[in-house]
Every structure is written in C-alpha cells, then in structure tokens.
N, C-alpha and C. Protein backbone atom coordinates (compact mmCIF):
# COMPACT_ATOMS: atom_id res chain seq x y z
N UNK A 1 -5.53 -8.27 -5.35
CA UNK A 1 -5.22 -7.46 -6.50
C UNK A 1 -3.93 -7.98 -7.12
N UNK A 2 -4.22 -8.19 -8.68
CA UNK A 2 -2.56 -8.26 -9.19
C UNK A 2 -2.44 -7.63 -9.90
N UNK A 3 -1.25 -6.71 -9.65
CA UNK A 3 -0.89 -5.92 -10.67
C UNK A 3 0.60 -6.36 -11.67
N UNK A 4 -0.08 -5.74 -12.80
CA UNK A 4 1.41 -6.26 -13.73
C UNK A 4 1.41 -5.27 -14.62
N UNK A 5 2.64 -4.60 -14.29
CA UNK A 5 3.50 -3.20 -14.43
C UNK A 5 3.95 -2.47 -14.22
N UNK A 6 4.42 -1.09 -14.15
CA UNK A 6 3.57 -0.23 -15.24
C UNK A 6 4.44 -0.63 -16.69
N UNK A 7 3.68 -1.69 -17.44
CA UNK A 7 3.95 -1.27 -19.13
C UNK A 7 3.26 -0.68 -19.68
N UNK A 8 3.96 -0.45 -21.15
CA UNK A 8 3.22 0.21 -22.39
C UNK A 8 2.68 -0.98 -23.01
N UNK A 9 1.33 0.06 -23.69
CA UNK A 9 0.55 -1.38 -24.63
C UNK A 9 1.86 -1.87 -25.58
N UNK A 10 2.72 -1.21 -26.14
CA UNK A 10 3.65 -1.86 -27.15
C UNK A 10 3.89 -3.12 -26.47
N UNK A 11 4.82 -3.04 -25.09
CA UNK A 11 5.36 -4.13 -24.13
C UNK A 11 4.57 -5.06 -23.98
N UNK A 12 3.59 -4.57 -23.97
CA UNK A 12 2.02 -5.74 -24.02
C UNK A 12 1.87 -6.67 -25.23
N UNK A 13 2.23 -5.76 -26.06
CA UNK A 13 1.52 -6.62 -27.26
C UNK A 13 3.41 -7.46 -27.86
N UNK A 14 4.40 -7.33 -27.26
CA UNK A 14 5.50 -7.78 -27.90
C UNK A 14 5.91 -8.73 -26.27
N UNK A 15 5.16 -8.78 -25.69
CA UNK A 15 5.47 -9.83 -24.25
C UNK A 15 5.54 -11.11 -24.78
N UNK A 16 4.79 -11.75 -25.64
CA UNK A 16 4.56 -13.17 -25.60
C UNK A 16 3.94 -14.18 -24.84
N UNK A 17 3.66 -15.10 -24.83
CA UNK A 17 3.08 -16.15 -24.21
C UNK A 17 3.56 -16.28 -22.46
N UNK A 18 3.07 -16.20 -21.74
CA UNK A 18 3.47 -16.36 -20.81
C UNK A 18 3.70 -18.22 -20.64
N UNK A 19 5.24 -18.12 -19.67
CA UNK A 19 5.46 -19.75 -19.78
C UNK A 19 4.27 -20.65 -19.08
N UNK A 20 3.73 -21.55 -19.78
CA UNK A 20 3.42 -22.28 -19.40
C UNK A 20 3.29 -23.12 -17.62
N UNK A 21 4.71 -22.96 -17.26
CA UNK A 21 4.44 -23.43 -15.78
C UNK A 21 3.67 -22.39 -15.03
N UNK A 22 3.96 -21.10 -15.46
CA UNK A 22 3.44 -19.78 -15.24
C UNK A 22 1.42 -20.16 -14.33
N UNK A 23 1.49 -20.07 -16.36
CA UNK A 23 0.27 -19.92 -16.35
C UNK A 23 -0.97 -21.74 -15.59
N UNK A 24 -0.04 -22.46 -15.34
CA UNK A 24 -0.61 -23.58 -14.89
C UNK A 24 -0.68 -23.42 -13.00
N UNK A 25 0.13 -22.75 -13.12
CA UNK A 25 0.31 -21.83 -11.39
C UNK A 25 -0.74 -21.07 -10.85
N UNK A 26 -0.85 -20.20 -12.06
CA UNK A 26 -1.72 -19.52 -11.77
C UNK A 26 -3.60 -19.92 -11.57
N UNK A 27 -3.56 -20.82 -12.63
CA UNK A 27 -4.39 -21.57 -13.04
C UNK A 27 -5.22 -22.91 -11.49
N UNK A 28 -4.28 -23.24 -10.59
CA UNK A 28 -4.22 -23.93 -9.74
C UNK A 28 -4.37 -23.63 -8.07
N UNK A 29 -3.12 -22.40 -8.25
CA UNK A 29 -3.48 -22.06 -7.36
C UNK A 29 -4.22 -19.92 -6.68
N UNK A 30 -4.32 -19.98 -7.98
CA UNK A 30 -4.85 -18.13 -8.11
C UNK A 30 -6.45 -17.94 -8.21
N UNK A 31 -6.27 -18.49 -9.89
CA UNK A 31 -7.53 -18.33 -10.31
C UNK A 31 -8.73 -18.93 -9.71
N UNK A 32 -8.77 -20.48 -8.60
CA UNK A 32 -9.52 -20.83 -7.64
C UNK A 32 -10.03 -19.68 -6.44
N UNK A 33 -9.39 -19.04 -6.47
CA UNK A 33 -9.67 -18.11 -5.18
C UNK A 33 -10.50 -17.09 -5.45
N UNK A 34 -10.01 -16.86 -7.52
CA UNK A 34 -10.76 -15.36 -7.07
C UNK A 34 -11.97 -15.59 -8.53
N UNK A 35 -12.45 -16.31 -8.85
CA UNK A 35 -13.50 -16.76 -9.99
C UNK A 35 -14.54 -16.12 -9.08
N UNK A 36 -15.46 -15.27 -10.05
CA UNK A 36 -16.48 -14.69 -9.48
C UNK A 36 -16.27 -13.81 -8.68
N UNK A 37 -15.20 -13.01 -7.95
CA UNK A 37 -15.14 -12.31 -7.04
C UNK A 37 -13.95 -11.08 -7.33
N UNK A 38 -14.65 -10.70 -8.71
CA UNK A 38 -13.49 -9.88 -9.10
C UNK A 38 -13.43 -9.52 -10.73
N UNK A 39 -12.54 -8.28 -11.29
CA UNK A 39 -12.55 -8.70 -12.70
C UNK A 39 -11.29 -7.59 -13.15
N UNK A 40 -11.38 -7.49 -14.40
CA UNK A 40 -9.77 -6.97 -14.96
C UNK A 40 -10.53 -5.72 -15.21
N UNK A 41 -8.96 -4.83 -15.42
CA UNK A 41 -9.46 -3.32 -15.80
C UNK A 41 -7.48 -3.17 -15.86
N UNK A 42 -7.73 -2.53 -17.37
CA UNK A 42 -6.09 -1.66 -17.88
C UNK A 42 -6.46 -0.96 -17.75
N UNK A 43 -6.05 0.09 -17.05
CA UNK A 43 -6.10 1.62 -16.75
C UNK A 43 -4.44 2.52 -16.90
N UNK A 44 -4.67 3.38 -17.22
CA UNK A 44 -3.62 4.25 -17.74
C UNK A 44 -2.97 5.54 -16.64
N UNK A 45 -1.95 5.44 -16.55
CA UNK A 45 -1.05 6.36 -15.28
C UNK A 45 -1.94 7.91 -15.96
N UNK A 46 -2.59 9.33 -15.41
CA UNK A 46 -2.33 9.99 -15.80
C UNK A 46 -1.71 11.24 -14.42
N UNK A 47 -0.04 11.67 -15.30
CA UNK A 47 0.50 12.24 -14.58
C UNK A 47 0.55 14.07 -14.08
N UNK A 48 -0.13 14.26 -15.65
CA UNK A 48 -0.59 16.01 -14.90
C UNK A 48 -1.56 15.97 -14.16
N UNK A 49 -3.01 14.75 -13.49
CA UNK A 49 -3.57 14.87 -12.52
C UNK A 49 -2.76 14.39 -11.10
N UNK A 50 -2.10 13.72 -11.07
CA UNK A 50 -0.80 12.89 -10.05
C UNK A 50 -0.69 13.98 -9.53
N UNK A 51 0.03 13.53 -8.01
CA UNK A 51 0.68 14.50 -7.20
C UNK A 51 2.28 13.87 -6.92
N UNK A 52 1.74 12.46 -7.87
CA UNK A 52 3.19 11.52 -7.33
C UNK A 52 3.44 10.75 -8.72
N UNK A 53 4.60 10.01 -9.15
CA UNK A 53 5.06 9.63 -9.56
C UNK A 53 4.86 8.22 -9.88
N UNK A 54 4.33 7.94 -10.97
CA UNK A 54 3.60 6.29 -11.15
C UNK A 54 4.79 5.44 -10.61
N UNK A 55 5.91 5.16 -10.02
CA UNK A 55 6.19 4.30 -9.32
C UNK A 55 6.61 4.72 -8.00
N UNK A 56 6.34 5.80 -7.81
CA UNK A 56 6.17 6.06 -6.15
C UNK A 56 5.08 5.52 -5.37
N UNK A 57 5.52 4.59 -4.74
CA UNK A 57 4.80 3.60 -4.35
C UNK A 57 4.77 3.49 -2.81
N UNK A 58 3.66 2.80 -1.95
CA UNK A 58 3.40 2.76 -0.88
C UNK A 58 2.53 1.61 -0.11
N UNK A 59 3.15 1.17 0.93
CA UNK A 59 2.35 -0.45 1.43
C UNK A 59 0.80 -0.39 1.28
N UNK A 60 0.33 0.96 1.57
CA UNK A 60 -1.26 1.02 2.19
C UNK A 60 -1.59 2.05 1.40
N UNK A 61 -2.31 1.81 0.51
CA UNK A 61 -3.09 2.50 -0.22
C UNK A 61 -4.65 2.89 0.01
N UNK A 62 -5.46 4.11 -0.57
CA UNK A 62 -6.62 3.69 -0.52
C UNK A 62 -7.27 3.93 -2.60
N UNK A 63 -8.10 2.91 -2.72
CA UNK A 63 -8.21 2.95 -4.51
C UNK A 63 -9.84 3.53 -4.62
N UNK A 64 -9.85 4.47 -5.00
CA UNK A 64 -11.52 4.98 -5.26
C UNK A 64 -11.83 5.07 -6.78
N UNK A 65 -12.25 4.54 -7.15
CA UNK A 65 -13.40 3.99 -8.42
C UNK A 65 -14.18 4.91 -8.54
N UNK A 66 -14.66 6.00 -9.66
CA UNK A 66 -15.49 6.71 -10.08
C UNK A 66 -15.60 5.92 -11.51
N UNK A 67 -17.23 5.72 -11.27
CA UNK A 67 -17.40 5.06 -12.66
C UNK A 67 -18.22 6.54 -13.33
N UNK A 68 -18.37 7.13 -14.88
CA UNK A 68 -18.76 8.26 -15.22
C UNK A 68 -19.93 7.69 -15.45
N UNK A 69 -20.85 8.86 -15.52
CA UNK A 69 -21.89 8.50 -15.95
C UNK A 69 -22.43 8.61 -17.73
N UNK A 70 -22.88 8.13 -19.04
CA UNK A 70 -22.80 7.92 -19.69
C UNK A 70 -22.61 9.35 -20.49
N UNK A 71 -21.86 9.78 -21.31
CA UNK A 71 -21.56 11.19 -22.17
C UNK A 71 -20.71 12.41 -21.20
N UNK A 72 -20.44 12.17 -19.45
CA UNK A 72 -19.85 12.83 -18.60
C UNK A 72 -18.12 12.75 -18.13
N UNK A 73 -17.69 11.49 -19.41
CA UNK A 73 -16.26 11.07 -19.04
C UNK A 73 -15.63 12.12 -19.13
N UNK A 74 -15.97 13.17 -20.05
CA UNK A 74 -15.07 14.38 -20.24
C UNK A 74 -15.12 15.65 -19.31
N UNK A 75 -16.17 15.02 -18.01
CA UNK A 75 -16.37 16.63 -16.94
C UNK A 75 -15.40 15.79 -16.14
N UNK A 76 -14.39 14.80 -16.53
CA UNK A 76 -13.95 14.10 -14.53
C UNK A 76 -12.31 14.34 -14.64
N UNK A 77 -12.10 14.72 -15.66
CA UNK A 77 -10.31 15.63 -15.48
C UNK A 77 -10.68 16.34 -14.82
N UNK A 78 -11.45 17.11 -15.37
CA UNK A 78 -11.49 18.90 -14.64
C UNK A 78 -11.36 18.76 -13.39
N UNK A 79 -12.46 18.03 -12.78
CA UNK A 79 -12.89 17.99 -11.30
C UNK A 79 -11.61 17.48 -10.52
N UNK A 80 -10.74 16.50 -11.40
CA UNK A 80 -9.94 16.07 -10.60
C UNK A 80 -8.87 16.67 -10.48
N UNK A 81 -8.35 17.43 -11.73
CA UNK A 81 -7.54 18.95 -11.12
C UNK A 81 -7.72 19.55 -10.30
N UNK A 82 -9.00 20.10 -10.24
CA UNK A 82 -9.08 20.60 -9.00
C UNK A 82 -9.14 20.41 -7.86
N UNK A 83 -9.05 18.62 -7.58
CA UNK A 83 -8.72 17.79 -6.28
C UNK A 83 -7.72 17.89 -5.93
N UNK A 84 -6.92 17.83 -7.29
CA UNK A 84 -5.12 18.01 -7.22
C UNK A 84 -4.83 18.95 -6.71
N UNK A 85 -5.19 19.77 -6.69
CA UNK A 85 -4.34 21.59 -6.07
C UNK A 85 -5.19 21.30 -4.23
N UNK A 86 -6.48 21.07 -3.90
CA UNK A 86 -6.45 20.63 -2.78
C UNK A 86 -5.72 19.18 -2.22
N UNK A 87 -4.98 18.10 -2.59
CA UNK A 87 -3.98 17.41 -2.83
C UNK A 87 -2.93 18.02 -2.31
N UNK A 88 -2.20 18.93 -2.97
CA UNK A 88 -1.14 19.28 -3.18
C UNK A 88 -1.14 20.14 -2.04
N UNK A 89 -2.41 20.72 -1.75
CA UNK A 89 -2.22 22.02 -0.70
C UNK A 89 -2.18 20.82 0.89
N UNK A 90 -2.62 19.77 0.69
CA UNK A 90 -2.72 18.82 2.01
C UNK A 90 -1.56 17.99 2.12
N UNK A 91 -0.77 17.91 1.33
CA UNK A 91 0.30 17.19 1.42
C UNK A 91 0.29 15.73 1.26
N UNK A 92 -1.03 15.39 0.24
CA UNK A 92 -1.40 13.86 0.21
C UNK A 92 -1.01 13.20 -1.13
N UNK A 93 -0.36 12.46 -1.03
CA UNK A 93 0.15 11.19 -2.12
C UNK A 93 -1.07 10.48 -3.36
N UNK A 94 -1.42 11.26 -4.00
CA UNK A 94 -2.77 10.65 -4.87
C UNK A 94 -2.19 10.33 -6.40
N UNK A 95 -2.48 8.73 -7.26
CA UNK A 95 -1.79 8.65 -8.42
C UNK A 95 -3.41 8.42 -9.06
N UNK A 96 -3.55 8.85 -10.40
CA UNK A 96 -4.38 8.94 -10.91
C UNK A 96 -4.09 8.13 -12.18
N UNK A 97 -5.38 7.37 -12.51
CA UNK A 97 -5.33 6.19 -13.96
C UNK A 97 -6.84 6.64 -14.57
N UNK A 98 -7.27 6.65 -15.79
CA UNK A 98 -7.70 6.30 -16.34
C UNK A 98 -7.97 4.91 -16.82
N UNK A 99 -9.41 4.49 -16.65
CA UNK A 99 -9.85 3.41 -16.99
C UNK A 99 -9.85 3.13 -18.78
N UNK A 100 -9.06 2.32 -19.62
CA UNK A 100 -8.96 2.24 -20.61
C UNK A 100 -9.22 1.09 -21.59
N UNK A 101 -10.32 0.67 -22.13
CA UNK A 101 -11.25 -0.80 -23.07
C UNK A 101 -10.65 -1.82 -22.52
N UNK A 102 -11.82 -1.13 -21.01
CA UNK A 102 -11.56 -2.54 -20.24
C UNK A 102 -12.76 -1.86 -19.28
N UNK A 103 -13.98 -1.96 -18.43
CA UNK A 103 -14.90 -1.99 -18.18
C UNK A 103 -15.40 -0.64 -17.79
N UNK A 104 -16.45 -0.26 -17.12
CA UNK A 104 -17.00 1.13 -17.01
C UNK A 104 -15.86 2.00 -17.15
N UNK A 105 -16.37 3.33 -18.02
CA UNK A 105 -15.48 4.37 -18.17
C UNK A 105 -15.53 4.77 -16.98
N UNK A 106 -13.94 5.45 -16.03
CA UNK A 106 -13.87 6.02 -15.62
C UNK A 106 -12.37 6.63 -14.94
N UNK A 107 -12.33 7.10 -14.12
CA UNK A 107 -11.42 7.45 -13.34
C UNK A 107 -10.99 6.52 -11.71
N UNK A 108 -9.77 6.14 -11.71
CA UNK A 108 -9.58 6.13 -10.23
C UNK A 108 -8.34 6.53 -9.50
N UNK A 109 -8.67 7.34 -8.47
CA UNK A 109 -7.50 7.84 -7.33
C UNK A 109 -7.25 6.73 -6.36
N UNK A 110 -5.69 6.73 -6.51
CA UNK A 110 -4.66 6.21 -5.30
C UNK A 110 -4.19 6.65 -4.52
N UNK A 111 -4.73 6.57 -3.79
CA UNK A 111 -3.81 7.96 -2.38
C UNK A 111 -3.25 6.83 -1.82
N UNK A 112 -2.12 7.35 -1.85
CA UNK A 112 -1.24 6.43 -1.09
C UNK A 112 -0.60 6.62 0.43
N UNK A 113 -1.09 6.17 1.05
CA UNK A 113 -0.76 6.18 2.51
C UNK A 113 0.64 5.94 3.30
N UNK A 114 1.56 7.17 2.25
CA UNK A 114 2.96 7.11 3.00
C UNK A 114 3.18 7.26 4.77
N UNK A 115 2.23 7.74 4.97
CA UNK A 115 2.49 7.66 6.54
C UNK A 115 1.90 6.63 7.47
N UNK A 116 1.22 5.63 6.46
CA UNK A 116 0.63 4.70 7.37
C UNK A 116 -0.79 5.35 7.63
N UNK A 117 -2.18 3.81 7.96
CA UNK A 117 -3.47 3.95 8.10
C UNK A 117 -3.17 4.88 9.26
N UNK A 118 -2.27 5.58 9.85
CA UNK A 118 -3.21 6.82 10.77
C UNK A 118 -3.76 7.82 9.75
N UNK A 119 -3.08 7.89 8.23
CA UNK A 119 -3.65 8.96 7.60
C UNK A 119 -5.20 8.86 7.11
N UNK A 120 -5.76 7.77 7.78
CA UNK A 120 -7.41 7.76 7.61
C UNK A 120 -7.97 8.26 8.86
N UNK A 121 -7.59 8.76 9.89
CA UNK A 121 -8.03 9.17 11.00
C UNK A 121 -8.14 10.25 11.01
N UNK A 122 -9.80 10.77 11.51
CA UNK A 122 -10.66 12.02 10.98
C UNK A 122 -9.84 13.09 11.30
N UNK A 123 -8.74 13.29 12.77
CA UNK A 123 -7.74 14.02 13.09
C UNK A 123 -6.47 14.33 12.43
N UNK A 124 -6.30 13.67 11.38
CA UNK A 124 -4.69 13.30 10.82
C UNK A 124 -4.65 14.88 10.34
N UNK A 125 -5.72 15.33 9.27
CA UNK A 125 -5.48 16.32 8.33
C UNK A 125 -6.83 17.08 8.52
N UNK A 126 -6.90 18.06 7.98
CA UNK A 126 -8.05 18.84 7.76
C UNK A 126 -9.00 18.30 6.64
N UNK A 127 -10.70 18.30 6.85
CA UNK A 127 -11.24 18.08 5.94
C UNK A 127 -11.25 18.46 4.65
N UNK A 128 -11.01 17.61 3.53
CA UNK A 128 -11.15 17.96 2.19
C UNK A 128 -11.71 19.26 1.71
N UNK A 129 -13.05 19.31 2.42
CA UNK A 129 -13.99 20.43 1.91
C UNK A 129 -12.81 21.85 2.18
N UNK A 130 -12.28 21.63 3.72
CA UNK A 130 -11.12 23.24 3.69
C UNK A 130 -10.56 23.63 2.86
N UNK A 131 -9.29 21.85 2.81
CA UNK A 131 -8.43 22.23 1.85
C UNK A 131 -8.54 23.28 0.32
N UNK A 132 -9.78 21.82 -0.04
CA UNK A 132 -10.30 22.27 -1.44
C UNK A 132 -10.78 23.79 -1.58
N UNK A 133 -11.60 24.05 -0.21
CA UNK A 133 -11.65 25.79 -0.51
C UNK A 133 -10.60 26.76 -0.75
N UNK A 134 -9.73 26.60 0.27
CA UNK A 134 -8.50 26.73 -0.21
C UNK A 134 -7.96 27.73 -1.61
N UNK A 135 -7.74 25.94 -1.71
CA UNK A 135 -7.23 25.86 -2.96
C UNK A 135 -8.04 26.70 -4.24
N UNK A 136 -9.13 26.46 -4.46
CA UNK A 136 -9.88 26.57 -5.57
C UNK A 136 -10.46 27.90 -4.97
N UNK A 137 -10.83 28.75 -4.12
CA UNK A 137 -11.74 29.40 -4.01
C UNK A 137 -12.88 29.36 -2.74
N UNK A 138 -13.18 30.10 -1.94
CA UNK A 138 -14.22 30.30 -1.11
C UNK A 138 -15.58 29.51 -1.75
N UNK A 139 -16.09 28.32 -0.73
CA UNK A 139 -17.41 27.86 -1.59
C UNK A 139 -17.15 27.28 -2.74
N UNK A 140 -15.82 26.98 -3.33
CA UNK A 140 -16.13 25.57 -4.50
C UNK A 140 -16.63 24.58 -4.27
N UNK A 141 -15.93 24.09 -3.17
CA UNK A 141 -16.42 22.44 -2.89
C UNK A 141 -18.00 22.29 -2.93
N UNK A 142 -18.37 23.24 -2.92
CA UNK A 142 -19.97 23.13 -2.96
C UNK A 142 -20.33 22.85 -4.67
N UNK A 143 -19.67 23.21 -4.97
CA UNK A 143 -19.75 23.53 -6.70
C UNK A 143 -18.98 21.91 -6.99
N UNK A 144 -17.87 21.93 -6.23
CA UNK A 144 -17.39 20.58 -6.72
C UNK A 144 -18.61 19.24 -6.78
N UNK A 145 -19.05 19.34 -5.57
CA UNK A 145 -19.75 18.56 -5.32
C UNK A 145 -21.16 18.16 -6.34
N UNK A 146 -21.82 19.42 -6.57
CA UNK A 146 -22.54 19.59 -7.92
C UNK A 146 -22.36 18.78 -9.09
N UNK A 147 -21.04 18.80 -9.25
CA UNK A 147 -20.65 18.64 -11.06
C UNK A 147 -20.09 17.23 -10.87
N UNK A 148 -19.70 16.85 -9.42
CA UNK A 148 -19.82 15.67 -8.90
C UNK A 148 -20.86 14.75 -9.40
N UNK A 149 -22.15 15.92 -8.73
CA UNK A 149 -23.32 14.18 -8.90
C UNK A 149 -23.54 14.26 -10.23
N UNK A 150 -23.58 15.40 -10.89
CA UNK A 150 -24.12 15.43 -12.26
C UNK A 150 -23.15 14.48 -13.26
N UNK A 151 -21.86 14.06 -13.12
CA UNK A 151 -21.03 13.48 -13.79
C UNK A 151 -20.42 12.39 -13.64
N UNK A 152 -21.09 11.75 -12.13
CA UNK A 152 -20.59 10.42 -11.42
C UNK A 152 -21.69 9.92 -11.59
N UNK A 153 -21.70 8.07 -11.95
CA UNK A 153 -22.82 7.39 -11.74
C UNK A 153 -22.66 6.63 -10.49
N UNK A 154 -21.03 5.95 -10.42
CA UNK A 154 -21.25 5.79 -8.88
C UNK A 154 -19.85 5.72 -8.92
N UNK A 155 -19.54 5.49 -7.20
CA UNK A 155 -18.04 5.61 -7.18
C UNK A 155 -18.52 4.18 -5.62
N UNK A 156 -16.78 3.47 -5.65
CA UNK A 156 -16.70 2.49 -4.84
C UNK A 156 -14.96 2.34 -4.48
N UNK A 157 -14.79 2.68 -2.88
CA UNK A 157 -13.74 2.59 -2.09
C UNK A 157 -12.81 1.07 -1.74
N UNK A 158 -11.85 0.98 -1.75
CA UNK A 158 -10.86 -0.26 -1.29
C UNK A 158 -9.69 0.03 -0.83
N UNK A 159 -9.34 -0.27 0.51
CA UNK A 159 -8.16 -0.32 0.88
C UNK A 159 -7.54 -1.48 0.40
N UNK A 160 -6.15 -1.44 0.99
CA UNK A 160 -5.39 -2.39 0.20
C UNK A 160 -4.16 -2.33 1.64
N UNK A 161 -3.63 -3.03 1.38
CA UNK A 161 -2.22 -3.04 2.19
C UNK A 161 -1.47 -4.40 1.51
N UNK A 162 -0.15 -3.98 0.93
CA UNK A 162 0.75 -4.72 0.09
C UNK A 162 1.63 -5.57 1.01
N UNK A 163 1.54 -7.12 0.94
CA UNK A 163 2.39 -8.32 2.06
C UNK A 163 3.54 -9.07 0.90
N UNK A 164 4.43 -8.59 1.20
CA UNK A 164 5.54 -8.67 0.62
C UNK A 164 5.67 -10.62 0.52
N UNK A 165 5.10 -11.04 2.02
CA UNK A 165 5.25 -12.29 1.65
C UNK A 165 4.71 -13.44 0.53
N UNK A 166 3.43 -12.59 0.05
CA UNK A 166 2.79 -12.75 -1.09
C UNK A 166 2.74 -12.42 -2.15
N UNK A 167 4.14 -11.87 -2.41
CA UNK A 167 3.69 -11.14 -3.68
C UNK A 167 5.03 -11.71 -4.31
N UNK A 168 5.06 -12.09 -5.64
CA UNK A 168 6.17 -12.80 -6.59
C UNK A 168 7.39 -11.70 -6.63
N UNK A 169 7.09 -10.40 -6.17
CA UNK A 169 8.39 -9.43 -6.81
C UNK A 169 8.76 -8.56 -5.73
C-alpha cells in the first residue's frame, strides 16, 4: 500500500510534477512489483463517522472495503453510525473514508489496532453483535444486518502492518 497524505484536492492539484528522479524510482523499482496486482482509489477522511482522528495512526491496521451496491451509496452512512456508537461503546479505533472518482462507490473502515494483532483474537472483546445491541437497541444488529445485504454488493478485508524500514517517511 502507498499512501500519500492526508491532502486536500487543492494541495493536489497545486503539487506539481513530481521530480523526475522521483518518478524514475518509482518507475524501476515500485511499479515492477505491483503491475496487475493492485489499483488506486482517493478516498476521503469522514470524521463524524471516525472514532479517531485522521492522523491517529497505528502499525497494524485492519482495512474493510464495502463496495455499495448500485443507487444504495446513500443507506451506508447511516449503517455506519450506527457501527460508530457500537465502536465507541467497545473502545475500538475505526477511521472512516469515503471512496471518491476513483473506483466502486463505497465506504471503507480502518480499525486500527492500537493494542496490537491480539485485538483480532475472538477473546480480546465482546462480539460486535453485543456491543451493537447495546448501543443501538435490543435486536438491531439483526436489522443491521438486513439493510446490510440490501445495500452492500460486496465487501473485502486486508490487514496491513506498517515496516518503518520500508517506508520513505
């Protein structure tokens, strides 16, 4: 994964050419590795779904991809508010982007794994479905789940873990 930011499209569009040795670097020794096995997407911080702070940041992430399904982009805030308050009630690190004219509409959550991959272990926390009851009400998650399939066409998981020795910054 490379990421470059968080800018604004202004910063984008007043960056300029990237230098040349730059881009011959990249060109040599980047772009060989990942041709065909991968592709771009600008996506946009959004912070009233966040539980965290677009540069609160963390080695081990996990990135979940909800792609919408066609005329449903506008049911996947909702749903994800209401992830947020079960979020918030679990004590979990999640940054939220919008996918923006750059490939399938959709949404994706970053939960960020401040405590380290034990927080993927089925013991760490209570299941989602609790929390979320919780939070939202006796028996939502059942409802969540509903407006789920009706508004997701598909969704696809990636961990990540950030190696400082590889990375330019």
């Amino acid at each position: 994964m490379i990421a470059e930011g968080p800018n604004s499209w202004a910063a984008l569009d007043s960056r300029g050419d990237i230098s040349a040795e730059h881009t011959a670097d990249f060109e040599k020794n980047v772009a060989p590795l990942t041709i065909d096995r991968g592709g771009s997407s600008y996506v946009e911080f959004q912070a009233d779904l966040s539980t965290v702070q677009l540069t609160d940041y963390a080695d081990k992430i996990v990135m979940n991809h909800m792609i919408a399904k066609p005329g449903m982009i506008g049911a996947i805030p909702e749903m994800i508010g209401k992830l947020k308050n079960a979020w918030q009630a679990s004590g979990q690190s999640v940054a939220v982007y919008l996918s923006v004219a750059s490939g399938d509409p959709g949404y994706i959550t970053v939960t960020r794994l401040k405590g380290g991959l034990k927080e993927l272990a089925s013991d760490y926390r209570k299941p989602l479905k609790e929390f979320y009851n919780t939070a939202n009400g006796a028996g939502s998650f059942d409802g969540f789940l509903k407006n789920y399939a009706d508004a997701v066409q598909s969704r696809w998981s990636e961990l990540l873990v950030f190696k400082p020795d590889l990375s330019s910054k």
